[in-house]
C-alpha atoms as a PDB file:
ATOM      1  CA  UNK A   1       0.000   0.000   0.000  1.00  0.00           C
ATOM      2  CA  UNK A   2       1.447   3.296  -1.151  1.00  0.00           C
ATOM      3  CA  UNK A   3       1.541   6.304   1.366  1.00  0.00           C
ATOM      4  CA  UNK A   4      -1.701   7.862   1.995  1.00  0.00           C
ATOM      5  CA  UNK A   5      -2.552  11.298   3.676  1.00  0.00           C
ATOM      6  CA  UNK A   6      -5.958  12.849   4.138  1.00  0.00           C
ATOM      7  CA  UNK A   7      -7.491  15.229   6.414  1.00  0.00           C
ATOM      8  CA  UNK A   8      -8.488  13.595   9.351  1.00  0.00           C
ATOM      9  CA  UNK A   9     -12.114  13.735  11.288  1.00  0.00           C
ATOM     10  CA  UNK A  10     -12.901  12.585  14.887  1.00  0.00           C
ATOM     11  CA  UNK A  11     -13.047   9.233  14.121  1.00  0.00           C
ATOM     12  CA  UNK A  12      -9.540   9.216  13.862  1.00  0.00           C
ATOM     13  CA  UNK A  13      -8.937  10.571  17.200  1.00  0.00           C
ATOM     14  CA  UNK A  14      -7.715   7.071  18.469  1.00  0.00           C
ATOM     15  CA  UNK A  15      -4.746   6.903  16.005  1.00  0.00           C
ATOM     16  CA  UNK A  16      -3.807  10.344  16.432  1.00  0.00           C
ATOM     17  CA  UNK A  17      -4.121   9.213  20.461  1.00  0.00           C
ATOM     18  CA  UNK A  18      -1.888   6.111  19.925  1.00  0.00           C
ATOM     19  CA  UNK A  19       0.798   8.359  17.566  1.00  0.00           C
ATOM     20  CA  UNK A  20       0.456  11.045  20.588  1.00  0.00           C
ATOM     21  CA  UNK A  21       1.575   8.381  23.154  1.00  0.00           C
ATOM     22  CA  UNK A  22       4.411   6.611  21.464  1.00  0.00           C
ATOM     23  CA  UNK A  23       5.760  10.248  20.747  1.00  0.00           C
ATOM     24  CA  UNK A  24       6.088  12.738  23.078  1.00  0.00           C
ATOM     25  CA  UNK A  25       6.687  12.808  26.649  1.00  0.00           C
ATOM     26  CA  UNK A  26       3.299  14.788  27.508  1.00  0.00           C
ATOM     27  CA  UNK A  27       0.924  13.330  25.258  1.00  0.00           C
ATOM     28  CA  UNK A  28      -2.455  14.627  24.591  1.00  0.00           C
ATOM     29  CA  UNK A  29      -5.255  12.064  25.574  1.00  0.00           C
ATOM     30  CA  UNK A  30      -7.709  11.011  22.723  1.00  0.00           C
ATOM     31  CA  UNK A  31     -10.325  13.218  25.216  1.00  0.00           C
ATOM     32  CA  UNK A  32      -8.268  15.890  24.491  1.00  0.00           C
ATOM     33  CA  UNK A  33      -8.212  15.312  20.513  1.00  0.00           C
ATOM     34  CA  UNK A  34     -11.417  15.333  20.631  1.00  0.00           C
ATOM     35  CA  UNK A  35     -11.885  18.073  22.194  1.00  0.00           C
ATOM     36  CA  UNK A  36      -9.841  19.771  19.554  1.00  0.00           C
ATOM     37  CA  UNK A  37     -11.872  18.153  16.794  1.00  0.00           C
ATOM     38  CA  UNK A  38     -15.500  19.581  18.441  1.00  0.00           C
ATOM     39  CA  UNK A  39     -14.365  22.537  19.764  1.00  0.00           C
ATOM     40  CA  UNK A  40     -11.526  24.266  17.609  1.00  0.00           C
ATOM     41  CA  UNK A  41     -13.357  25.347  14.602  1.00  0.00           C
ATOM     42  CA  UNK A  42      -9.476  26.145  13.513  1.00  0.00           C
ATOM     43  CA  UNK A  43      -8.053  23.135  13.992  1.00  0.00           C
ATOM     44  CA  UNK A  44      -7.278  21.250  10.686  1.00  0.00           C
ATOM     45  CA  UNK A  45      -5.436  17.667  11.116  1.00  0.00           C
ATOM     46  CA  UNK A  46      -3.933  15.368   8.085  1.00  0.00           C
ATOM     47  CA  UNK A  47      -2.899  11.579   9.036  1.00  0.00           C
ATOM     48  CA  UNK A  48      -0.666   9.959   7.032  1.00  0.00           C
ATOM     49  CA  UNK A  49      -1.037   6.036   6.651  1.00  0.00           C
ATOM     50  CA  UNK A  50       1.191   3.210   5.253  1.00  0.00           C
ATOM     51  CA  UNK A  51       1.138  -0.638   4.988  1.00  0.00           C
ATOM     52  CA  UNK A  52       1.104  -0.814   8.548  1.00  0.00           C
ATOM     53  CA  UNK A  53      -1.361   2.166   9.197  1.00  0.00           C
ATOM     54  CA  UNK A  54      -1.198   4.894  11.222  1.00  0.00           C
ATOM     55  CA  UNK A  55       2.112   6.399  10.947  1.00  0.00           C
ATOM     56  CA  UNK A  56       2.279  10.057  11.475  1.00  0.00           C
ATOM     57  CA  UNK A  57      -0.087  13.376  11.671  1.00  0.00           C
ATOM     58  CA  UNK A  58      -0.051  16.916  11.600  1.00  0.00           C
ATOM     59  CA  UNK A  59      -2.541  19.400  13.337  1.00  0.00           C
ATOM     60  CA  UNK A  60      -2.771  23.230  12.782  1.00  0.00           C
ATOM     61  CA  UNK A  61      -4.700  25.665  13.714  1.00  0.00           C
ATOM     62  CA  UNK A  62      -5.810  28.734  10.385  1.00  0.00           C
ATOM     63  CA  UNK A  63      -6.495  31.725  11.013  1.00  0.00           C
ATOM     64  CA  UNK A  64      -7.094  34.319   8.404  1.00  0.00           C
ATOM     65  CA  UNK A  65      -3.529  35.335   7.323  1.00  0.00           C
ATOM     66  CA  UNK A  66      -1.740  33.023   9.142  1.00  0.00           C
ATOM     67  CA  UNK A  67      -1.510  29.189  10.605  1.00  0.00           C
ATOM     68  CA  UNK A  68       0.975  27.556  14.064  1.00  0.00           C
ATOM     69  CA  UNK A  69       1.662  23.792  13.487  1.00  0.00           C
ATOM     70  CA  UNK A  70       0.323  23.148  16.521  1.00  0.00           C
ATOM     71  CA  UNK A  71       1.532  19.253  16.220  1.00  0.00           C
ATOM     72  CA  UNK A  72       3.463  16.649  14.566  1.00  0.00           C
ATOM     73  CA  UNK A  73       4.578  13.511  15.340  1.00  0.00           C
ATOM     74  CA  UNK A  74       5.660  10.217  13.252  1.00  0.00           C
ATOM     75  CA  UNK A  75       5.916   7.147  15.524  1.00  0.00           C
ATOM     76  CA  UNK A  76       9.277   6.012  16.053  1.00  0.00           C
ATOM     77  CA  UNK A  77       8.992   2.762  14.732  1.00  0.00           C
ATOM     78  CA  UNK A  78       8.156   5.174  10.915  1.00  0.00           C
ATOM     79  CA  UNK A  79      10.976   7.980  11.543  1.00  0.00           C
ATOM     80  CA  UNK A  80      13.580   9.015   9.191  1.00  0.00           C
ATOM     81  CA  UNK A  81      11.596   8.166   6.518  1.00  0.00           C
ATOM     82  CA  UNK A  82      10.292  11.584   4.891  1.00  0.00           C
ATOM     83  CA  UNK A  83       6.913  10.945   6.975  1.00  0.00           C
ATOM     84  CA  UNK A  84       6.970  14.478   8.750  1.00  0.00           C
ATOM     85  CA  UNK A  85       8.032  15.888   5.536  1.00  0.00           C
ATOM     86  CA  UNK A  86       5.383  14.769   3.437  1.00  0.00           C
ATOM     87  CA  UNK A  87       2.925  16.084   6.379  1.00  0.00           C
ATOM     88  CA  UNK A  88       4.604  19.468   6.210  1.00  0.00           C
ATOM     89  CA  UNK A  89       4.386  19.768   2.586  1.00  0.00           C
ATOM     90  CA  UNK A  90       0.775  18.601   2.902  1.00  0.00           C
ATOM     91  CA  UNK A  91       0.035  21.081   5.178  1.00  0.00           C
ATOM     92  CA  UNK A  92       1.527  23.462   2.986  1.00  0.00           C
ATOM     93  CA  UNK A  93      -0.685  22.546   0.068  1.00  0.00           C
ATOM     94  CA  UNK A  94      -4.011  22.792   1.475  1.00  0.00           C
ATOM     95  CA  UNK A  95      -2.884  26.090   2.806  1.00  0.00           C
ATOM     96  CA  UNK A  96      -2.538  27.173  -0.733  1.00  0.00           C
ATOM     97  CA  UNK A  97      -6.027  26.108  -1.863  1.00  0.00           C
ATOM     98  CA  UNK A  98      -7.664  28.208   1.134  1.00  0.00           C
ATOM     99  CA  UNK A  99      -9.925  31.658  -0.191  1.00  0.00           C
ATOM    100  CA  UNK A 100      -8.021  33.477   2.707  1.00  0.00           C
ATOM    101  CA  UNK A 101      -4.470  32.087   2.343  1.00  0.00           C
ATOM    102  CA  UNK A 102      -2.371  32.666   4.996  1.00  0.00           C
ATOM    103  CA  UNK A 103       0.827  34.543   4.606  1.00  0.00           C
ATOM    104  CA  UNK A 104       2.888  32.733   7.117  1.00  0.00           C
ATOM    105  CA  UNK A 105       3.091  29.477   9.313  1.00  0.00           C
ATOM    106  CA  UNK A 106       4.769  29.348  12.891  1.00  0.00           C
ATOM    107  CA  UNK A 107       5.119  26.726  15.652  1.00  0.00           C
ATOM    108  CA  UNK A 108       7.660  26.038  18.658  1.00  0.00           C
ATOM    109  CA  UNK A 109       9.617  23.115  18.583  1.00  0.00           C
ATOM    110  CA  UNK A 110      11.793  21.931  21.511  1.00  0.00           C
ATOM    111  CA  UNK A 111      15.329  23.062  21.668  1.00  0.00           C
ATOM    112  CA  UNK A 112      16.935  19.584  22.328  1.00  0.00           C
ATOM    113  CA  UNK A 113      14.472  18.170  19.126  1.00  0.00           C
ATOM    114  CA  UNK A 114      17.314  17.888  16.621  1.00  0.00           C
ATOM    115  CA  UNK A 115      15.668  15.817  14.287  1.00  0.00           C
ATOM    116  CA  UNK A 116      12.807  18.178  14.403  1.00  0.00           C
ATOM    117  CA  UNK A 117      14.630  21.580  14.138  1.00  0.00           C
ATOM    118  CA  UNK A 118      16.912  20.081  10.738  1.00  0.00           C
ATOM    119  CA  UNK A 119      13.399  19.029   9.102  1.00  0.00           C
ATOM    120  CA  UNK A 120      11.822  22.898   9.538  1.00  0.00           C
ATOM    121  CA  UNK A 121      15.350  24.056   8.841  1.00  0.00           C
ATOM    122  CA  UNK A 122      15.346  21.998   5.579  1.00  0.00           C
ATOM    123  CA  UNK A 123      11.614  23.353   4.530  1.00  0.00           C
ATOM    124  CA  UNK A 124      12.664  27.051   5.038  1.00  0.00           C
ATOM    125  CA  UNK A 125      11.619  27.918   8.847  1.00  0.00           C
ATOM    126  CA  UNK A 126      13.814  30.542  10.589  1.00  0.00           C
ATOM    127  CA  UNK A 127      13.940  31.023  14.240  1.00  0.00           C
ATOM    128  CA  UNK A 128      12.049  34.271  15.366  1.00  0.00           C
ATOM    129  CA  UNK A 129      12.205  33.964  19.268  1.00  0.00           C
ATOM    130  CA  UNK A 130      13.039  31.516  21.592  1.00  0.00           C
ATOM    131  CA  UNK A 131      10.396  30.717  24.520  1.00  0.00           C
ATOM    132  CA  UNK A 132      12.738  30.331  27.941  1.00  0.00           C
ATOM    133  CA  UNK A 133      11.262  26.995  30.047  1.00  0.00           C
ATOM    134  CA  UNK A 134       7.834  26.967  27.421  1.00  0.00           C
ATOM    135  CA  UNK A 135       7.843  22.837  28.249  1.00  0.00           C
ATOM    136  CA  UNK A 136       6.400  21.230  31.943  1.00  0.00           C
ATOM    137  CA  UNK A 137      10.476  20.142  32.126  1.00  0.00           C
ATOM    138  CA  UNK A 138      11.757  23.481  31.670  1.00  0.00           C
ATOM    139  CA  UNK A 139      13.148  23.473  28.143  1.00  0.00           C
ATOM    140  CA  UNK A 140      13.141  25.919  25.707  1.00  0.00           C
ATOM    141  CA  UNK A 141      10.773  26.568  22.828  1.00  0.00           C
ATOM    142  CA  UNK A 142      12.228  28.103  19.903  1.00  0.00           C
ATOM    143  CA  UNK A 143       9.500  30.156  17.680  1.00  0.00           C
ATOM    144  CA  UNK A 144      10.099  29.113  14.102  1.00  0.00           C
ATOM    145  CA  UNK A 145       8.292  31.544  11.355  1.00  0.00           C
ATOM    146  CA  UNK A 146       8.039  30.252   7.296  1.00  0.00           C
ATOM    147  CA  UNK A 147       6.806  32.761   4.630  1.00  0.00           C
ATOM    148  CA  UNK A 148       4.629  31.126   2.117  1.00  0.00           C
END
């Protein structure tokens, strides 16, 4: 099965739940995705799925001229394999089709997330600001900005 990626809906809040857990050390609960699905009328979320299924999503929140990645995560077991990539440039391309396009996309990744920070480096995100203790453990944020 080739790589598929479509936008998700609350019935995928289970996956996105199980991707959550295996990826970051204060996961969101699928209550909590839920939430974001019923209540953020901003949210947008892609999943991407291979021969073994859920492998990776992407949530953002759009508004008007601009969008914040306000997730992404690949599981581990699917890393290193141009999964967050293709999310990104997913992202990207709904973006484009959007009456109100925005003119810029943000989000904060960890300071100590190399793999993260080369993959936004690589797609054209610049630093802007760095958050100090932003995380419950006290690390950094640093406040990437693209054009588009």
């Amino acid at each position: 099965m080739p790589l598929r990626i479509y936008k998700a809906s609350i019935s995928n809040s289970k996956d996105i739940a199980y991707i959550e857990t295996k990826s970051f050390k204060d996961p969101w609960s699928q209550k909590d995705i839920e939430n974001e699905f019923e209540n953020n009328p901003f949210a947008v979320f892609f999943l991407l799925e291979d021969e073994n299924g859920a492998a990776g999503y992407i949530e953002a929140m759009v508004t008007f001229d601009s969008s914040t990645i306000c997730r992404l995560a690949v599981l581990p077991s699917s890393r290193r394999m141009g999964y967050g990539r293709r999310l990104l440039e997913e992202l990207m391309s709904y973006l484009a089709t959007l009456k109100e396009k925005p003119s810029f996309l943000t989000l904060e990744v960890r300071e100590d997330n190399e793999a993260a920070k080369g993959l936004y480096e690589k797609e054209g995100f610049v630093q802007a600001n760095r958050k100090a203790g932003y995380y419950n453990d006290g690390t950094d944020a640093l406040y990437l900005i693209k054009a588009l």
